[in-house]
PDB file of N, CA and C in Angstrom:
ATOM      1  N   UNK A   1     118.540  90.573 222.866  1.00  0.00           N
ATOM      2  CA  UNK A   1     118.655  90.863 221.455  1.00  0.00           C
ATOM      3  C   UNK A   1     119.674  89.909 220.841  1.00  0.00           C
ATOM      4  N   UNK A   2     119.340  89.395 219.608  1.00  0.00           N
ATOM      5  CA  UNK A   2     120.354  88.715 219.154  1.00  0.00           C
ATOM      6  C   UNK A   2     121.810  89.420 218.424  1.00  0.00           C
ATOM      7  N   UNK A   3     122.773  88.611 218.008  1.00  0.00           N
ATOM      8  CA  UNK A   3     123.871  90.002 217.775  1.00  0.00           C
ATOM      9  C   UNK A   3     123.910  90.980 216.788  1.00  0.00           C
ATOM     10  N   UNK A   4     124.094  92.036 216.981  1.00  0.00           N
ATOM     11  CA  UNK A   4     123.684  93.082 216.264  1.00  0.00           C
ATOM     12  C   UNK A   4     123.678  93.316 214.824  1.00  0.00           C
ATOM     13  N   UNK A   5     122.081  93.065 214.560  1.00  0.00           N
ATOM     14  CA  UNK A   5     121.756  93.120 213.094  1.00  0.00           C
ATOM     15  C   UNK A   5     122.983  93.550 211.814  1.00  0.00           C
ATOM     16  N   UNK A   6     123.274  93.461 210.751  1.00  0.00           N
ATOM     17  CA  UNK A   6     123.509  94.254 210.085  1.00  0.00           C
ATOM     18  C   UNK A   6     122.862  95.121 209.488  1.00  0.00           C
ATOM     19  N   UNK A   7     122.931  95.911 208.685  1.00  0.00           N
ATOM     20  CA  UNK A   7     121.428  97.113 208.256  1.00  0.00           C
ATOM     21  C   UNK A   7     121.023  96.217 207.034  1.00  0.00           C
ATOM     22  N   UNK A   8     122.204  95.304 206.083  1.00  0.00           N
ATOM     23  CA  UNK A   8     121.588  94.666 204.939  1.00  0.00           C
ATOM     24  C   UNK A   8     120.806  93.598 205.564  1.00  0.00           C
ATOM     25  N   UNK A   9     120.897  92.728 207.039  1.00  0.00           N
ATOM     26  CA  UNK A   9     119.901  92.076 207.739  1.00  0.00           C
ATOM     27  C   UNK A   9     118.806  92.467 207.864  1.00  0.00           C
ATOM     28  N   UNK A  10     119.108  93.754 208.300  1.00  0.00           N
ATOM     29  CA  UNK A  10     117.695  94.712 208.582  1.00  0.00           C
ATOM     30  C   UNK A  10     116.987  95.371 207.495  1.00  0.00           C
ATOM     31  N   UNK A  11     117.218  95.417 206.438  1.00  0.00           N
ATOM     32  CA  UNK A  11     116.272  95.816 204.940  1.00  0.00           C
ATOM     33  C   UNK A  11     115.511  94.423 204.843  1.00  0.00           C
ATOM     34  N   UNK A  12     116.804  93.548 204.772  1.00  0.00           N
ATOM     35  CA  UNK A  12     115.778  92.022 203.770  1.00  0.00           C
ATOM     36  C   UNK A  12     114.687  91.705 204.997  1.00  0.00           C
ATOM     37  N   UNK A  13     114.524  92.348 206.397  1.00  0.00           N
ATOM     38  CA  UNK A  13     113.928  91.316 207.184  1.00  0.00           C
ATOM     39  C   UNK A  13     112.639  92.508 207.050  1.00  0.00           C
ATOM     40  N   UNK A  14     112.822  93.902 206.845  1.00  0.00           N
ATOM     41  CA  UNK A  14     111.955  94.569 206.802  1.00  0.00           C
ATOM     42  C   UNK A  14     111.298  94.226 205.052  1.00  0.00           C
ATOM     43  N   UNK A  15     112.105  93.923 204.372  1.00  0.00           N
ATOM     44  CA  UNK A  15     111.280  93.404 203.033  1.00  0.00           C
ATOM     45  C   UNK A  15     110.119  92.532 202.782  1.00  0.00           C
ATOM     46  N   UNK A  16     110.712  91.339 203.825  1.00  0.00           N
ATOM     47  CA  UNK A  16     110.372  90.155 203.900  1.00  0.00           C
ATOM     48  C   UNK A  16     108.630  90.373 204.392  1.00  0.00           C
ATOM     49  N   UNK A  17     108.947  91.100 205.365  1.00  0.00           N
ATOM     50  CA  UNK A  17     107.696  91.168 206.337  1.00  0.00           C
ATOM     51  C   UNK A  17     106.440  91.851 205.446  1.00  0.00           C
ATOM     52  N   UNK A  18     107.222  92.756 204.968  1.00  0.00           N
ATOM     53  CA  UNK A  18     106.232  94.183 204.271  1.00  0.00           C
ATOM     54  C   UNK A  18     105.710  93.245 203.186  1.00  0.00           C
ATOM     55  N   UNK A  19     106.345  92.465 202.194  1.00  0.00           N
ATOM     56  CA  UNK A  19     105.955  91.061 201.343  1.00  0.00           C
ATOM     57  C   UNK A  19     105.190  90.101 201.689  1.00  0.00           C
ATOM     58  N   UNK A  20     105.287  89.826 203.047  1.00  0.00           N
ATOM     59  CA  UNK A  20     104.448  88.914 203.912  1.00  0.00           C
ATOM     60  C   UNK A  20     103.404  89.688 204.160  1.00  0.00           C
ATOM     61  N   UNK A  21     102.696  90.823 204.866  1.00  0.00           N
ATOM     62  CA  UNK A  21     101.772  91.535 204.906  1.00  0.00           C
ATOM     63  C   UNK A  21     101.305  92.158 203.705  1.00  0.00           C
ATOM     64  N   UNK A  22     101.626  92.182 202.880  1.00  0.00           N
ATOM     65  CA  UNK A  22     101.096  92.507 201.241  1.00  0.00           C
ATOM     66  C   UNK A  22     100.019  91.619 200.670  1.00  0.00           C
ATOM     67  N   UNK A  23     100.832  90.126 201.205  1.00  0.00           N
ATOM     68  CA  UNK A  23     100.090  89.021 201.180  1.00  0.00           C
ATOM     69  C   UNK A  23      98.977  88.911 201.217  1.00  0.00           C
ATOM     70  N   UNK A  24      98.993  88.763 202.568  1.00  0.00           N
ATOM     71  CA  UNK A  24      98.163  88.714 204.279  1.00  0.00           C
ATOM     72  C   UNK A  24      96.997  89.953 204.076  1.00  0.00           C
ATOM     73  N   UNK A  25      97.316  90.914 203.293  1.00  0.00           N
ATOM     74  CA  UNK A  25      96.186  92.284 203.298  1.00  0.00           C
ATOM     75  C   UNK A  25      95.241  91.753 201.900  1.00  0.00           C
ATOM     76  N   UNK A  26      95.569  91.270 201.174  1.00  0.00           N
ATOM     77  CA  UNK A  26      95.609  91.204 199.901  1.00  0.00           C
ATOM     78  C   UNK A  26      94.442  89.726 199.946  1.00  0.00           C
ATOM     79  N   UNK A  27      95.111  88.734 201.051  1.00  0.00           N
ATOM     80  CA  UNK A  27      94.453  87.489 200.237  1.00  0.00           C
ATOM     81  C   UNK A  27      93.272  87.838 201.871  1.00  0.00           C
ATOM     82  N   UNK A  28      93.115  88.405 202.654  1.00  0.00           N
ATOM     83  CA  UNK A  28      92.056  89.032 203.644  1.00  0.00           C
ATOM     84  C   UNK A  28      91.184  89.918 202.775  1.00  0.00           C
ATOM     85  N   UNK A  29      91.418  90.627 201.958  1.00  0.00           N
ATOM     86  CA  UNK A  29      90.665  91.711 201.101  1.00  0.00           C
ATOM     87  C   UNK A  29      89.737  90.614 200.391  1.00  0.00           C
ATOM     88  N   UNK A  30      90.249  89.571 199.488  1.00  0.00           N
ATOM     89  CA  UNK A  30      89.871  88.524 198.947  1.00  0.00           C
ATOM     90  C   UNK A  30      88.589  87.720 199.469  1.00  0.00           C
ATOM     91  N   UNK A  31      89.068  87.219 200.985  1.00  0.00           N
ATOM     92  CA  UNK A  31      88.224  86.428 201.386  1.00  0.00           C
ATOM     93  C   UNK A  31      87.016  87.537 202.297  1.00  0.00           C
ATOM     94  N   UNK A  32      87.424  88.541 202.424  1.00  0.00           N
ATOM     95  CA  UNK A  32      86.178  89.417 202.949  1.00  0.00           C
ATOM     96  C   UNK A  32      84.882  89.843 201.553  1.00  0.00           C
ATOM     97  N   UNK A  33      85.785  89.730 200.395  1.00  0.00           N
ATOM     98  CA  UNK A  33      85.231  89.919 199.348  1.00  0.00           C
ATOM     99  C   UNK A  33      84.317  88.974 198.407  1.00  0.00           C
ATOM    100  N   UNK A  34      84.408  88.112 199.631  1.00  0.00           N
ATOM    101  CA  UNK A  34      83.532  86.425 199.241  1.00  0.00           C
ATOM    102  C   UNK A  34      84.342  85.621 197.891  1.00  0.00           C
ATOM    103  N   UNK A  35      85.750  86.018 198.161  1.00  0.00           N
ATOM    104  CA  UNK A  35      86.402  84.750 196.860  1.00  0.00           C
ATOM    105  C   UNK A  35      86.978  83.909 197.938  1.00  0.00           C
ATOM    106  N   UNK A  36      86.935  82.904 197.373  1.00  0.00           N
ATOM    107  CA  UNK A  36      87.674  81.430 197.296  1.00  0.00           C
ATOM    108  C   UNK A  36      88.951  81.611 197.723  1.00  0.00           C
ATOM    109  N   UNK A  37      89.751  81.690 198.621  1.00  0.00           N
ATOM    110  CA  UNK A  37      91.050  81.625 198.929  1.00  0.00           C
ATOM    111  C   UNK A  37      91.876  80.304 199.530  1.00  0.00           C
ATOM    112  N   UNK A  38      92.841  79.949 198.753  1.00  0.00           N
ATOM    113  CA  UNK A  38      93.496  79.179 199.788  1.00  0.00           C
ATOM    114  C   UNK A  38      94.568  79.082 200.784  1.00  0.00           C
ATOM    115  N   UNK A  39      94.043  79.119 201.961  1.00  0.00           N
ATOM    116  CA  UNK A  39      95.109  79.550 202.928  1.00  0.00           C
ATOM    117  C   UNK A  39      96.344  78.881 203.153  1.00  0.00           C
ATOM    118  N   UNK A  40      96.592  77.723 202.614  1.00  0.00           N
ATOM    119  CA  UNK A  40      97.883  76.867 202.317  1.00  0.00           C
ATOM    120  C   UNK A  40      98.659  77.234 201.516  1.00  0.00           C
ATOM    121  N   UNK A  41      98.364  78.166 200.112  1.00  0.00           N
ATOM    122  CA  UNK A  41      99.617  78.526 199.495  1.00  0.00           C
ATOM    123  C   UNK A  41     100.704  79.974 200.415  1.00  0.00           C
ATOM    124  N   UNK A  42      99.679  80.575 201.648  1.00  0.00           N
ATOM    125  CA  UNK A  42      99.906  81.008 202.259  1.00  0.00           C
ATOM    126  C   UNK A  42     101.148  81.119 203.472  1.00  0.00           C
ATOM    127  N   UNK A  43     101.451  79.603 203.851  1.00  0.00           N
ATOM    128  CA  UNK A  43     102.274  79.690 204.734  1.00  0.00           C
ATOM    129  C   UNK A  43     102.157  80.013 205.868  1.00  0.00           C
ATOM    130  N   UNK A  44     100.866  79.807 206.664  1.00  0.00           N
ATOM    131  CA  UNK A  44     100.643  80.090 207.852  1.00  0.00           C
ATOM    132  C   UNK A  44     101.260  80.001 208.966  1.00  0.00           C
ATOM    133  N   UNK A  45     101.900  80.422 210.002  1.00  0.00           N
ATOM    134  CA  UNK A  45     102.646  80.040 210.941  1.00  0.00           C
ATOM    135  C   UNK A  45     101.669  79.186 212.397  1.00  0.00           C
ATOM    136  N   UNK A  46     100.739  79.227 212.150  1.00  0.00           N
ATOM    137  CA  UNK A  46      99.763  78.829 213.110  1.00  0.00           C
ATOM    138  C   UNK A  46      98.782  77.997 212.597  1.00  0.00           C
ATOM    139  N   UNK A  47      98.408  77.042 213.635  1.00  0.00           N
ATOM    140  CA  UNK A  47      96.935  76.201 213.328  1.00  0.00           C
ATOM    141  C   UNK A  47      95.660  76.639 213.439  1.00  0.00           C
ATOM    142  N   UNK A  48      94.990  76.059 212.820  1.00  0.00           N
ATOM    143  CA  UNK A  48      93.746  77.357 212.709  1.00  0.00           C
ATOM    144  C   UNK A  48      93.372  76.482 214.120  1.00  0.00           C
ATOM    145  N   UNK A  49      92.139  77.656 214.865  1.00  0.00           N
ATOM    146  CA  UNK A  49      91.782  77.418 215.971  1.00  0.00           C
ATOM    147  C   UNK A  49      90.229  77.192 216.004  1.00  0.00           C
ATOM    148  N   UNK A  50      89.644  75.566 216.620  1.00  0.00           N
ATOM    149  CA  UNK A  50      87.952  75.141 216.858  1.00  0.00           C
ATOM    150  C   UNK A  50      87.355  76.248 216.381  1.00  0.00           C
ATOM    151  N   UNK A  51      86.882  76.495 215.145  1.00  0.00           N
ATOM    152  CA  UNK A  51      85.722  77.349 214.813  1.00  0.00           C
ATOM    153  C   UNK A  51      86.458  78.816 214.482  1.00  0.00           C
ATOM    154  N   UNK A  52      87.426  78.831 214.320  1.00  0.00           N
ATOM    155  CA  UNK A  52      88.362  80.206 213.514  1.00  0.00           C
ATOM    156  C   UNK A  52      87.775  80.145 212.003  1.00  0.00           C
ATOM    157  N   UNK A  53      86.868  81.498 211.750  1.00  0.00           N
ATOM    158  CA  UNK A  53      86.991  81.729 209.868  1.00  0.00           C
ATOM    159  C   UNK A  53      88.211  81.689 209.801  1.00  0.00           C
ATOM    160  N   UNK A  54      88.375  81.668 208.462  1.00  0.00           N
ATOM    161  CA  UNK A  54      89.465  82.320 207.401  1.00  0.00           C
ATOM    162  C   UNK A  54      90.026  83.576 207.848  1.00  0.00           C
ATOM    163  N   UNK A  55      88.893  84.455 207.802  1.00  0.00           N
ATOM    164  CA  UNK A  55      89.606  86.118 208.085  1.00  0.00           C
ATOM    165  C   UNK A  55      90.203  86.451 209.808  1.00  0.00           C
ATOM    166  N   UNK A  56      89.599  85.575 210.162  1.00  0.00           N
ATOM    167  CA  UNK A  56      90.186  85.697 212.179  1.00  0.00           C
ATOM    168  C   UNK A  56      91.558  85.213 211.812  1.00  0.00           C
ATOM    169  N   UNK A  57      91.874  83.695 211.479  1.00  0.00           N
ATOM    170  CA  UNK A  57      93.095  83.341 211.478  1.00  0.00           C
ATOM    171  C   UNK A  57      93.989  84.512 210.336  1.00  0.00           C
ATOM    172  N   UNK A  58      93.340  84.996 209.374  1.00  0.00           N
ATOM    173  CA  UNK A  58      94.422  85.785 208.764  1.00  0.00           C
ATOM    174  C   UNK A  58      94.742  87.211 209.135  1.00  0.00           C
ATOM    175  N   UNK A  59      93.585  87.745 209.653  1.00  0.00           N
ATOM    176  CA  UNK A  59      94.170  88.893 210.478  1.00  0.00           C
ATOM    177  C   UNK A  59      95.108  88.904 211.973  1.00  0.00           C
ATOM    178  N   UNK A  60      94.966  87.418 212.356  1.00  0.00           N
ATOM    179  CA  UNK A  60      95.805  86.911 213.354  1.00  0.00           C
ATOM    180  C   UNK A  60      97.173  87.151 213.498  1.00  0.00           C
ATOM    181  N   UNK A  61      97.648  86.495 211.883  1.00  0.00           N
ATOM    182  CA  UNK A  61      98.791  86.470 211.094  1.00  0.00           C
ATOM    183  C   UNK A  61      99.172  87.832 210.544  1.00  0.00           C
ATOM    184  N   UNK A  62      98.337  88.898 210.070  1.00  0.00           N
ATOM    185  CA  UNK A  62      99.421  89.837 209.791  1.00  0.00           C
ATOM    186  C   UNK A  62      99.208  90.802 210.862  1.00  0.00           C
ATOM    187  N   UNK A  63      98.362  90.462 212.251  1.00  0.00           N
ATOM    188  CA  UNK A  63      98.650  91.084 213.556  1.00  0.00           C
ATOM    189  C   UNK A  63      99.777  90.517 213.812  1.00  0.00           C
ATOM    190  N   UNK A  64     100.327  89.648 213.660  1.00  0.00           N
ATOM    191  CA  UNK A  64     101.669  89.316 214.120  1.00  0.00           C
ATOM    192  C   UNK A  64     102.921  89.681 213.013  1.00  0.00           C
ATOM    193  N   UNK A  65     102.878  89.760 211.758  1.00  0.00           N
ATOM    194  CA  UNK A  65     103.860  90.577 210.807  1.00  0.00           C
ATOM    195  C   UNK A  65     103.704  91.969 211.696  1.00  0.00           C
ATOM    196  N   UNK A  66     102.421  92.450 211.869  1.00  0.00           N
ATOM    197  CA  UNK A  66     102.941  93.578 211.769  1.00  0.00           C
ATOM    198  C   UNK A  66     103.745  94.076 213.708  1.00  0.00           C
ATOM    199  N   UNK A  67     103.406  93.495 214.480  1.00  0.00           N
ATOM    200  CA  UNK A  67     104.159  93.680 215.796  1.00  0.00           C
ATOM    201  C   UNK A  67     105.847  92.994 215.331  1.00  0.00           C
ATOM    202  N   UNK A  68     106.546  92.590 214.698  1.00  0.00           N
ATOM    203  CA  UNK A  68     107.471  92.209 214.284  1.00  0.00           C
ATOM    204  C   UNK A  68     108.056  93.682 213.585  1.00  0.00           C
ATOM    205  N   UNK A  69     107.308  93.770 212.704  1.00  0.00           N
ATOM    206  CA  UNK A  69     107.640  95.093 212.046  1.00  0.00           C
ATOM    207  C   UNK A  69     107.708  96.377 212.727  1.00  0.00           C
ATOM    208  N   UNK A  70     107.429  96.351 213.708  1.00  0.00           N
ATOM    209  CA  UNK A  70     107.703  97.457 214.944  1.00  0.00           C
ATOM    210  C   UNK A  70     108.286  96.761 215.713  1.00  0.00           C
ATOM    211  N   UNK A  71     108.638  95.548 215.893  1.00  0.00           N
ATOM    212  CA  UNK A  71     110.060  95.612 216.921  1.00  0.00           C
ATOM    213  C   UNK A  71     111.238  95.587 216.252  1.00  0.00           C
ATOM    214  N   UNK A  72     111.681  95.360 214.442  1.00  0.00           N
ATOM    215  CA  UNK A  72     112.475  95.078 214.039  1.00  0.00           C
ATOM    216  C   UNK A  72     113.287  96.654 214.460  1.00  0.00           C
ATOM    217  N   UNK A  73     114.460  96.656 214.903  1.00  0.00           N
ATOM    218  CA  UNK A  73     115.470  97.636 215.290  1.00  0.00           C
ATOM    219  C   UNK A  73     115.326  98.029 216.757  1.00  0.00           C
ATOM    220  N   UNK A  74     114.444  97.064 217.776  1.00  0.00           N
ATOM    221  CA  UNK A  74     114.266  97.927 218.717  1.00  0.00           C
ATOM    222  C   UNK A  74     115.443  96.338 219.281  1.00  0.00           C
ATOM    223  N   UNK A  75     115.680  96.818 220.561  1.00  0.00           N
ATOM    224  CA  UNK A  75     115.743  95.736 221.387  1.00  0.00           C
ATOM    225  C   UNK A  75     115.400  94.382 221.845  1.00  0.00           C
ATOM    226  N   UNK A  76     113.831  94.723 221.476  1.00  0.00           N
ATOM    227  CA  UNK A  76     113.147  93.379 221.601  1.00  0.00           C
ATOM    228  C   UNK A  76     113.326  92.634 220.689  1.00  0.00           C
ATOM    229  N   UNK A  77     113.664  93.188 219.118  1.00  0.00           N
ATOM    230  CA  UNK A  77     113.899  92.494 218.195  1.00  0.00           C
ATOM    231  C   UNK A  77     114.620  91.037 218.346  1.00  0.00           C
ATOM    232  N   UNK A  78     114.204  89.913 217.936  1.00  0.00           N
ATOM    233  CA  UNK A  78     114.794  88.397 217.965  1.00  0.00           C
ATOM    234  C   UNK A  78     114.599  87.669 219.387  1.00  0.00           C
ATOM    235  N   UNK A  79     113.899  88.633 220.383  1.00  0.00           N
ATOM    236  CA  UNK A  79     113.864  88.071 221.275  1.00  0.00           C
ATOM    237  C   UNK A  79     112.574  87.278 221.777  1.00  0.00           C
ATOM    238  N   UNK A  80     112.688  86.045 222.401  1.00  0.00           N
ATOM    239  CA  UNK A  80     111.640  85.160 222.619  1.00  0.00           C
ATOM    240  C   UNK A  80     110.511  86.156 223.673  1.00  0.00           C
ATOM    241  N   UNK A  81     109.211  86.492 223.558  1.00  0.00           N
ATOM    242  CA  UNK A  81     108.602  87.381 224.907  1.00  0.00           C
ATOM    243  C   UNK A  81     108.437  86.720 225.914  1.00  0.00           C
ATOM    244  N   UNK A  82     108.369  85.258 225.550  1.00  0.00           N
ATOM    245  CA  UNK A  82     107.807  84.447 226.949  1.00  0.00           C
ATOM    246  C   UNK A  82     109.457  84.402 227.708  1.00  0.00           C
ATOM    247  N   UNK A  83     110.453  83.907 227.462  1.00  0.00           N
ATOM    248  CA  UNK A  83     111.740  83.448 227.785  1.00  0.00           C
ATOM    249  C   UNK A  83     112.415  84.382 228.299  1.00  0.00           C
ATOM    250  N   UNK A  84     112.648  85.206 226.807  1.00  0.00           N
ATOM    251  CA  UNK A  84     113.851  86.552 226.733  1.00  0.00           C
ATOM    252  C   UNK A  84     114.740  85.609 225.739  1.00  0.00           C
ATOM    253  N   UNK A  85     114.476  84.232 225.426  1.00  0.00           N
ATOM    254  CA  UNK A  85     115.932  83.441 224.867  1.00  0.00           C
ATOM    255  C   UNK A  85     115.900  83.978 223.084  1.00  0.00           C
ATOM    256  N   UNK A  86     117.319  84.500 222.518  1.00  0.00           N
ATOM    257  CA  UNK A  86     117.314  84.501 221.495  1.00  0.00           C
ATOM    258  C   UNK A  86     116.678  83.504 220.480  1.00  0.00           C
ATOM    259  N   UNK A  87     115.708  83.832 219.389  1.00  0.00           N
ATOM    260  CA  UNK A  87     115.224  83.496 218.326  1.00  0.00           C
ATOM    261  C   UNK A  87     116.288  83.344 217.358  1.00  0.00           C
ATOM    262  N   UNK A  88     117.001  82.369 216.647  1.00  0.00           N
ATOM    263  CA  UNK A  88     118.044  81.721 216.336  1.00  0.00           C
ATOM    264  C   UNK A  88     117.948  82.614 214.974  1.00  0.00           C
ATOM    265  N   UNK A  89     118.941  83.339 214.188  1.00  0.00           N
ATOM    266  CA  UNK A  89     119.055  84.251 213.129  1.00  0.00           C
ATOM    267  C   UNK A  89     118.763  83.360 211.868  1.00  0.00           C
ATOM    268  N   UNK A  90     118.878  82.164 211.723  1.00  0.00           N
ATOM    269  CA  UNK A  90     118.680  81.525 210.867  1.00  0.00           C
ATOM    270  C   UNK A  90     116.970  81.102 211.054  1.00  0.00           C
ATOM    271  N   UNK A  91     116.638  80.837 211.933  1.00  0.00           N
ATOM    272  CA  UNK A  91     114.988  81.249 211.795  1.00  0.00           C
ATOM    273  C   UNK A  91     113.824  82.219 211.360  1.00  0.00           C
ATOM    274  N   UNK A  92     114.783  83.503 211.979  1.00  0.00           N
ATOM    275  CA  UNK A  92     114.947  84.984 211.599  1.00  0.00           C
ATOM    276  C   UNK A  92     114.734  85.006 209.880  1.00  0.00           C
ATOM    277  N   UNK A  93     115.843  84.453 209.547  1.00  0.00           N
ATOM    278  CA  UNK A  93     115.965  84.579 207.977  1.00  0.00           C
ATOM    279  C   UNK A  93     115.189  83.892 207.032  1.00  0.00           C
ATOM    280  N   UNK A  94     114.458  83.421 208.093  1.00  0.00           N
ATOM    281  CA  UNK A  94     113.745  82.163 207.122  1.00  0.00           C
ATOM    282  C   UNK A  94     112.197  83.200 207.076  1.00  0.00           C
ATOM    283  N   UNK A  95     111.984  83.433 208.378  1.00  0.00           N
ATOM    284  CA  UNK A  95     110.822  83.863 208.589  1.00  0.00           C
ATOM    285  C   UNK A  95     110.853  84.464 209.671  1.00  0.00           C
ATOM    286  N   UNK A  96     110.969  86.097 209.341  1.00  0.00           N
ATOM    287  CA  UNK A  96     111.126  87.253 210.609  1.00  0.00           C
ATOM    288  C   UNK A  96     110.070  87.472 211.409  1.00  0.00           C
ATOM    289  N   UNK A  97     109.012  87.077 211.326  1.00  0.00           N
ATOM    290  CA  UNK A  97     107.841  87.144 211.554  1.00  0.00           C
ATOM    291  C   UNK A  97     107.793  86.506 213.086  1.00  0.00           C
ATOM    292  N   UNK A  98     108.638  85.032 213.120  1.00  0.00           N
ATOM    293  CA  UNK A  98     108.451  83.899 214.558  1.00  0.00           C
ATOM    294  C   UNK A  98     108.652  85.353 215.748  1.00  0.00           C
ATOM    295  N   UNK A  99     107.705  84.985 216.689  1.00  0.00           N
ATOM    296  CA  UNK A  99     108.235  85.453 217.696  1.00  0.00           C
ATOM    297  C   UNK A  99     108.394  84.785 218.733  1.00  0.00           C
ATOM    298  N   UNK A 100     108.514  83.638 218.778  1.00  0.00           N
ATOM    299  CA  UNK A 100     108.806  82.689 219.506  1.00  0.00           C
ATOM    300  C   UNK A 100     109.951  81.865 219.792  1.00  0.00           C
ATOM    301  N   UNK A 101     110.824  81.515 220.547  1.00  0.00           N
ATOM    302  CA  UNK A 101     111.992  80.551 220.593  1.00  0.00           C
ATOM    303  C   UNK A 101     111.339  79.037 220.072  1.00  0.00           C
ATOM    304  N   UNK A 102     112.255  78.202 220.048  1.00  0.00           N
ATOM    305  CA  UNK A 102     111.517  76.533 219.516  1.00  0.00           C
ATOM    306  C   UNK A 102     111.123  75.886 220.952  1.00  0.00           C
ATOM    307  N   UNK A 103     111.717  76.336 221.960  1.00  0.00           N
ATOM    308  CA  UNK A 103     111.424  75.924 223.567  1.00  0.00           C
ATOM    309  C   UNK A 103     109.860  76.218 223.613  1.00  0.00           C
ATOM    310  N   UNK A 104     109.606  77.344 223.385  1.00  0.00           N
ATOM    311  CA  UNK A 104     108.159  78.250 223.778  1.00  0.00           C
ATOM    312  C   UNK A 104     106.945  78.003 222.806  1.00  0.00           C
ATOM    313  N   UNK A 105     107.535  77.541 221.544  1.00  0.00           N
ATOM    314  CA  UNK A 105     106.505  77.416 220.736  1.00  0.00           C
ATOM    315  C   UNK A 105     105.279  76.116 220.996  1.00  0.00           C
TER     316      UNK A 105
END
């Protein structure tokens, strides 16, 4: 775990996410709904993958907000799964979402 959150750490990172999946539900509703979306104003954390729609890679993405959002306060929180190596708090803050160290990614 990285060092122990503060709780005002822990609102903005639970904000962040719930904002990020608002998104993510919102512009998926969109493209299931046959509109035009563009997934670049988006901010994707991932490359789309040989023959990934739109809606695979975006339910990808807020499958991963939302396992973030259930580890935020646990233990596992900030921690790399492949490693165990802390996820650097300033990455954290940028985007709570990484679950990855920069080694692993």
């Amino acid at each position: 775990m990285i060092a122990e959150p503060s709780p005002e750490q822990i609102a903005r990172w639970r904000q962040q996410l719930a904002f990020k999946g608002q998104g993510l539900y919102a512009a998926l509703s969109d493209v299931l709904a046959g509109k035009n979306v563009t997934l670049t104003t988006l901010k994707l954390p991932h490359e789309q993958k040989p023959g990934e729609r739109p809606e695979e890679r975006l339910r990808r993405f807020l499958d991963q907000v939302s396992r973030a959002q259930k580890r935020l306060g646990t233990p596992a929180w900030g921690l790399c799964p492949r490693c165990q190596a802390p996820v650097p708090e300033v990455v954290l803050d940028e985007a709570p979402w990484t679950e990855t160290c920069s080694a692993c990614q």
